[in-house]
C-alpha atoms as a PDB file:
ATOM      1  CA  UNK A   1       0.647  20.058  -9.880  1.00  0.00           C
ATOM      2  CA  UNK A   2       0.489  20.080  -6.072  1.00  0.00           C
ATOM      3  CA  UNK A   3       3.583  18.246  -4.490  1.00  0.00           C
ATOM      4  CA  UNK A   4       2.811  16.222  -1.336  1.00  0.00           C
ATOM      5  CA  UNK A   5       5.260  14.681   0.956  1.00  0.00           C
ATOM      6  CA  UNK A   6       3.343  12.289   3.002  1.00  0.00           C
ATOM      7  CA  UNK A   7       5.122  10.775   6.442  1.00  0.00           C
ATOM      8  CA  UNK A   8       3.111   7.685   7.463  1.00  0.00           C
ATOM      9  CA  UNK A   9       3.052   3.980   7.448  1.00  0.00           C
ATOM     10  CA  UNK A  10       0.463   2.684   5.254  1.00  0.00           C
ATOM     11  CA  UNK A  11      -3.300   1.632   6.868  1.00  0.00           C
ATOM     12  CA  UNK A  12      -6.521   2.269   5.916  1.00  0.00           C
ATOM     13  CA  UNK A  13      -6.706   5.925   7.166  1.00  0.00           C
ATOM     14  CA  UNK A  14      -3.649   6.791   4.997  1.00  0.00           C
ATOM     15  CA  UNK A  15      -5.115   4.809   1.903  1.00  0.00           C
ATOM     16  CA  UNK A  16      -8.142   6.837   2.469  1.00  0.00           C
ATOM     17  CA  UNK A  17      -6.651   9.826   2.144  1.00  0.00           C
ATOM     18  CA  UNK A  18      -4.610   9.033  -0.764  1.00  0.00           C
ATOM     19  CA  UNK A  19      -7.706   8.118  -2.675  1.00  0.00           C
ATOM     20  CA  UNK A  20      -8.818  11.588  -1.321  1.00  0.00           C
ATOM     21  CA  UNK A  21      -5.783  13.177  -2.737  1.00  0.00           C
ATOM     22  CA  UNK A  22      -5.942  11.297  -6.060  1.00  0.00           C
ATOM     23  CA  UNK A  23      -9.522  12.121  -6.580  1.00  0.00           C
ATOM     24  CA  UNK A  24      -9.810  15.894  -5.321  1.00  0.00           C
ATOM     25  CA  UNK A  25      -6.377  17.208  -6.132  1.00  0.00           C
ATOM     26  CA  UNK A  26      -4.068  17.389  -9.097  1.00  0.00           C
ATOM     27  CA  UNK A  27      -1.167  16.082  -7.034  1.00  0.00           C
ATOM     28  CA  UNK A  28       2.030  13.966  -6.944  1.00  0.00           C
ATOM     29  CA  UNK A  29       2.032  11.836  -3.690  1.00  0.00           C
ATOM     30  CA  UNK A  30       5.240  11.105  -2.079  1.00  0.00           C
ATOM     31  CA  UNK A  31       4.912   8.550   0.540  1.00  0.00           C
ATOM     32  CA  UNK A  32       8.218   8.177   3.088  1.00  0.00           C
ATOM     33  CA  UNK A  33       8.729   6.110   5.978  1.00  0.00           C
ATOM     34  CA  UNK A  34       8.512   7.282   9.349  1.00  0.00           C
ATOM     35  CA  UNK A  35      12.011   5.678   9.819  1.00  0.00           C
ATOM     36  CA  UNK A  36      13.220   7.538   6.733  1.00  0.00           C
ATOM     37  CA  UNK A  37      12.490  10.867   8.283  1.00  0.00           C
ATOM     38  CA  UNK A  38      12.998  10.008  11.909  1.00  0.00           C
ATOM     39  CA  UNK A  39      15.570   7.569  12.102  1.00  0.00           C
ATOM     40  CA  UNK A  40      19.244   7.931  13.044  1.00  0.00           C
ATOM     41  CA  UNK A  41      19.946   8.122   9.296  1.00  0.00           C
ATOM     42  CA  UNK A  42      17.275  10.491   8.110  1.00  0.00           C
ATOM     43  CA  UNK A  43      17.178  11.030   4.478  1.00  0.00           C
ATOM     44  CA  UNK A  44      14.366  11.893   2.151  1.00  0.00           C
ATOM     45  CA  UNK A  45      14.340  12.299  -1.935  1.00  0.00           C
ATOM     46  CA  UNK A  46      11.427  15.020  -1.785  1.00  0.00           C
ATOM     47  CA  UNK A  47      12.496  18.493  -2.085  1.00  0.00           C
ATOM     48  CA  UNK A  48      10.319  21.526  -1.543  1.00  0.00           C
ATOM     49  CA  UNK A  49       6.831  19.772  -1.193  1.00  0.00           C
ATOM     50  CA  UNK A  50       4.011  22.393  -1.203  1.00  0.00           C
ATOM     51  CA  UNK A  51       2.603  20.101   1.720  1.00  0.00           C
ATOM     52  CA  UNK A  52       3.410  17.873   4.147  1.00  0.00           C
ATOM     53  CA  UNK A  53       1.317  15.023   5.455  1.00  0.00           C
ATOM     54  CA  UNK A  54       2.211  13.551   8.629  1.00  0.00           C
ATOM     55  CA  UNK A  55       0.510  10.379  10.291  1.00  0.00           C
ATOM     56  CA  UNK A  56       1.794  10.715  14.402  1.00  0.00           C
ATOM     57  CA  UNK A  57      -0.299   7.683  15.203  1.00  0.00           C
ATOM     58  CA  UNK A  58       2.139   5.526  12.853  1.00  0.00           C
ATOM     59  CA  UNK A  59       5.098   6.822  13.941  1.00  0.00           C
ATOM     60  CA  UNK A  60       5.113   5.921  17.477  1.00  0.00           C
ATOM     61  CA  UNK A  61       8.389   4.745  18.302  1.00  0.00           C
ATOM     62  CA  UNK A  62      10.119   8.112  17.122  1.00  0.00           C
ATOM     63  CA  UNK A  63      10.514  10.287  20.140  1.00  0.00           C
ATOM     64  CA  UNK A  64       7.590  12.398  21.481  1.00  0.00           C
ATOM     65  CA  UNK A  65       5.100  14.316  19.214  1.00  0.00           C
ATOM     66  CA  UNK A  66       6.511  18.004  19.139  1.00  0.00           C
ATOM     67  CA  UNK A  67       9.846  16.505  18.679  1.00  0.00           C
ATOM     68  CA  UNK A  68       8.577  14.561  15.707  1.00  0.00           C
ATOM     69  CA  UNK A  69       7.239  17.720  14.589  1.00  0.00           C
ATOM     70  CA  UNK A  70      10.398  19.974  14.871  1.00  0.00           C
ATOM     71  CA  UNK A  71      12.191  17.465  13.130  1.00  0.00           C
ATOM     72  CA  UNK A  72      10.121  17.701  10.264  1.00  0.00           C
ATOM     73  CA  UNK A  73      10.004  21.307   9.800  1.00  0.00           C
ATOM     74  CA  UNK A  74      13.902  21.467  10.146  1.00  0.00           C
ATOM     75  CA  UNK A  75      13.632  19.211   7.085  1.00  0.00           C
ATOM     76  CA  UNK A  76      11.078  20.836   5.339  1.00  0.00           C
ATOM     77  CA  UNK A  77      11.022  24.389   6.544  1.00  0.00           C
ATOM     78  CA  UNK A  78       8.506  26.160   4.331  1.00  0.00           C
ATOM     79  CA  UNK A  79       5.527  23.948   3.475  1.00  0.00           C
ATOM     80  CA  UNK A  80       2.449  23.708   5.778  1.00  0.00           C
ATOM     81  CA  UNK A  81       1.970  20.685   7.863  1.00  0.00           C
ATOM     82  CA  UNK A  82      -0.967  18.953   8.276  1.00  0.00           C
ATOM     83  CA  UNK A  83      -1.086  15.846  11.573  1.00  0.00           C
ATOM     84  CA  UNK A  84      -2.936  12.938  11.828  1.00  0.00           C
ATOM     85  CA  UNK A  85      -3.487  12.636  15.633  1.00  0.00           C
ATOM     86  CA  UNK A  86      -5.209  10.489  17.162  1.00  0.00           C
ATOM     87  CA  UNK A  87      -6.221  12.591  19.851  1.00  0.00           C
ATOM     88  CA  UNK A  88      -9.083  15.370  19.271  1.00  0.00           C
ATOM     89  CA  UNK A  89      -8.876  17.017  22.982  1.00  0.00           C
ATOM     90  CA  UNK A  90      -7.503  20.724  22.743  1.00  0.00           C
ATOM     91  CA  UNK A  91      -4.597  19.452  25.438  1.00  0.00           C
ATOM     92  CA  UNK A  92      -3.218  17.168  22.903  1.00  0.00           C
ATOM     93  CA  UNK A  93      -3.309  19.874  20.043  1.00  0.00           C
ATOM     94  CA  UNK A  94      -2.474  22.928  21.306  1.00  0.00           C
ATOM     95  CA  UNK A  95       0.733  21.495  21.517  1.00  0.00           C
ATOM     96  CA  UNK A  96       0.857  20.395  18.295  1.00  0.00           C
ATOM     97  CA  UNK A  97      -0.319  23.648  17.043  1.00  0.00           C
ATOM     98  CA  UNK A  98       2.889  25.333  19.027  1.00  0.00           C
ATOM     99  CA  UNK A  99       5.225  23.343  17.668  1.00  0.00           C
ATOM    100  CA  UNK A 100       4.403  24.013  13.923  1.00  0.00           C
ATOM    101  CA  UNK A 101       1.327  22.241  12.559  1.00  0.00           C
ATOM    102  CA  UNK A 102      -0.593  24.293  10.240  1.00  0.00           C
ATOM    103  CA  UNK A 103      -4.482  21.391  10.998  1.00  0.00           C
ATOM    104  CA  UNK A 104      -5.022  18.442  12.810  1.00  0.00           C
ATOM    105  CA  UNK A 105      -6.633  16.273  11.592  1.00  0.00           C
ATOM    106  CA  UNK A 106      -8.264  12.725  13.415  1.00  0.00           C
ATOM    107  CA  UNK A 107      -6.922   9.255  12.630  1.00  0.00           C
ATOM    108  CA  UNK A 108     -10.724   8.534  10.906  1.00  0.00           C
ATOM    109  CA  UNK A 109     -10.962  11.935   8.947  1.00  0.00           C
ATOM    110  CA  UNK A 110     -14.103  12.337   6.863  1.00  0.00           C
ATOM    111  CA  UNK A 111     -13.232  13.098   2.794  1.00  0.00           C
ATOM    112  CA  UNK A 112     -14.444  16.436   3.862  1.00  0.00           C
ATOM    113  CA  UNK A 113     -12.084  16.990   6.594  1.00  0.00           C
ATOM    114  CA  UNK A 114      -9.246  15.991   4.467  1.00  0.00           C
ATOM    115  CA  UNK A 115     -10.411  18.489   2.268  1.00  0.00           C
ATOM    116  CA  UNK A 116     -10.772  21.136   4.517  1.00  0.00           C
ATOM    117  CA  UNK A 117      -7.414  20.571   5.729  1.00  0.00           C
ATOM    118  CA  UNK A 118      -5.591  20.962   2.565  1.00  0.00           C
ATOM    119  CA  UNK A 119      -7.450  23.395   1.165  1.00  0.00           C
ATOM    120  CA  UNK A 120      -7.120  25.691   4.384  1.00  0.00           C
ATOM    121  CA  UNK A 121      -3.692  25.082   4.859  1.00  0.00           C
ATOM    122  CA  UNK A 122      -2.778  25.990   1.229  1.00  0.00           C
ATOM    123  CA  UNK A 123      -4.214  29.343   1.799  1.00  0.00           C
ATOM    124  CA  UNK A 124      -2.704  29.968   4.771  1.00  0.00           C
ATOM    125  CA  UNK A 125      -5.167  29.034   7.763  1.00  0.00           C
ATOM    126  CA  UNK A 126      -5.029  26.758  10.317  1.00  0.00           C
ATOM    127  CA  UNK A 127      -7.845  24.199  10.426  1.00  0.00           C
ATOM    128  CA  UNK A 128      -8.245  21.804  13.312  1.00  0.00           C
ATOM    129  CA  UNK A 129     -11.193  18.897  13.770  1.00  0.00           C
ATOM    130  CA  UNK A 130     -12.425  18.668  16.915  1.00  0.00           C
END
C-alpha cells in the first residue's frame, strides 16, 4: 500500500485529488496541516511516506516557496515531492524544481495530471504541467 503524506489545507483541488488517490491508487492518505509542518512547533505523525503531496497555494503565510520546500525535505528526506503551484510559467518552477520538487503540478490539475505526477515521480522522473 502506497503511503502518502499530503501538506495542504483542504479545498476543492485537494478533495479532487484525494478522490483521485482513492480511486487510482491503493494508498493510505495522510493529510497534515500546513501549520503542522511549517509552524514554529513543527511536528508530524507520518514517518517514511513513499510520497509527499504539497499544496503551496494553501500554505501562504509560511515563508517563501523554496523555503517551504527545504523544510519539507529536511523532514522527509527520501520520498519524492510533488507541488501544487499555482503558477505554470517556467520562472516560477524552475525554482521549485532546484529546490527539490520531483512535478509540479497546477492548482486545477486534470485526473490525468495527477496521475501522471504520481506515477512519474514513483519511478523516478520529474513531470511538470505546463
Amino acid at each position: 500500500m502506497l503511503q502518502i503524506a499530503y501538506i495542504a489545507k483542504l479545498n476543492q483541488t485537494n478533495s479532487l485529488i484525494m478522490d483521485t488517490l482513492d480511486v487510482h491508487f491503493d494508498a493510505h492518505v495522510t493529510f497534515i496541516e500546513p501549520k503542522d509542518i511549517l509552524g514554529e512547533s513543527s511536528n508530524t505523525s507520518v514517518s517514511n511516506p513513499d510520497l509527499v503531496i504539497f499544496d503551496l497555494n494553501t500554505s501562504t503565510e509560511y515563508r517563501n516557496a523554496t523555503n517551504k520546500i527545504q523544510r519539507i525535505n529536511q523532514i522527509f528526506s527520501d520520498p519524492p515531492l510533488i507541488v501544487i503551484h499555482p503558477y505554470e510559467m517556467k520562472k516560477f518552477v524552475d525554482p521549485l524544481l532546484k529546490a527539490g520538487v520531483n512535478a509540479v503540478i497546477p492548482i486545477a490539475p486534470s485526473e490525468d495530471e495527477i496521475k501522471t505526477a504520481i506515477t512519474s515521480t514513483l519511478q523516478g522522473k520529474t513531470f511538470v504541467s505546463l
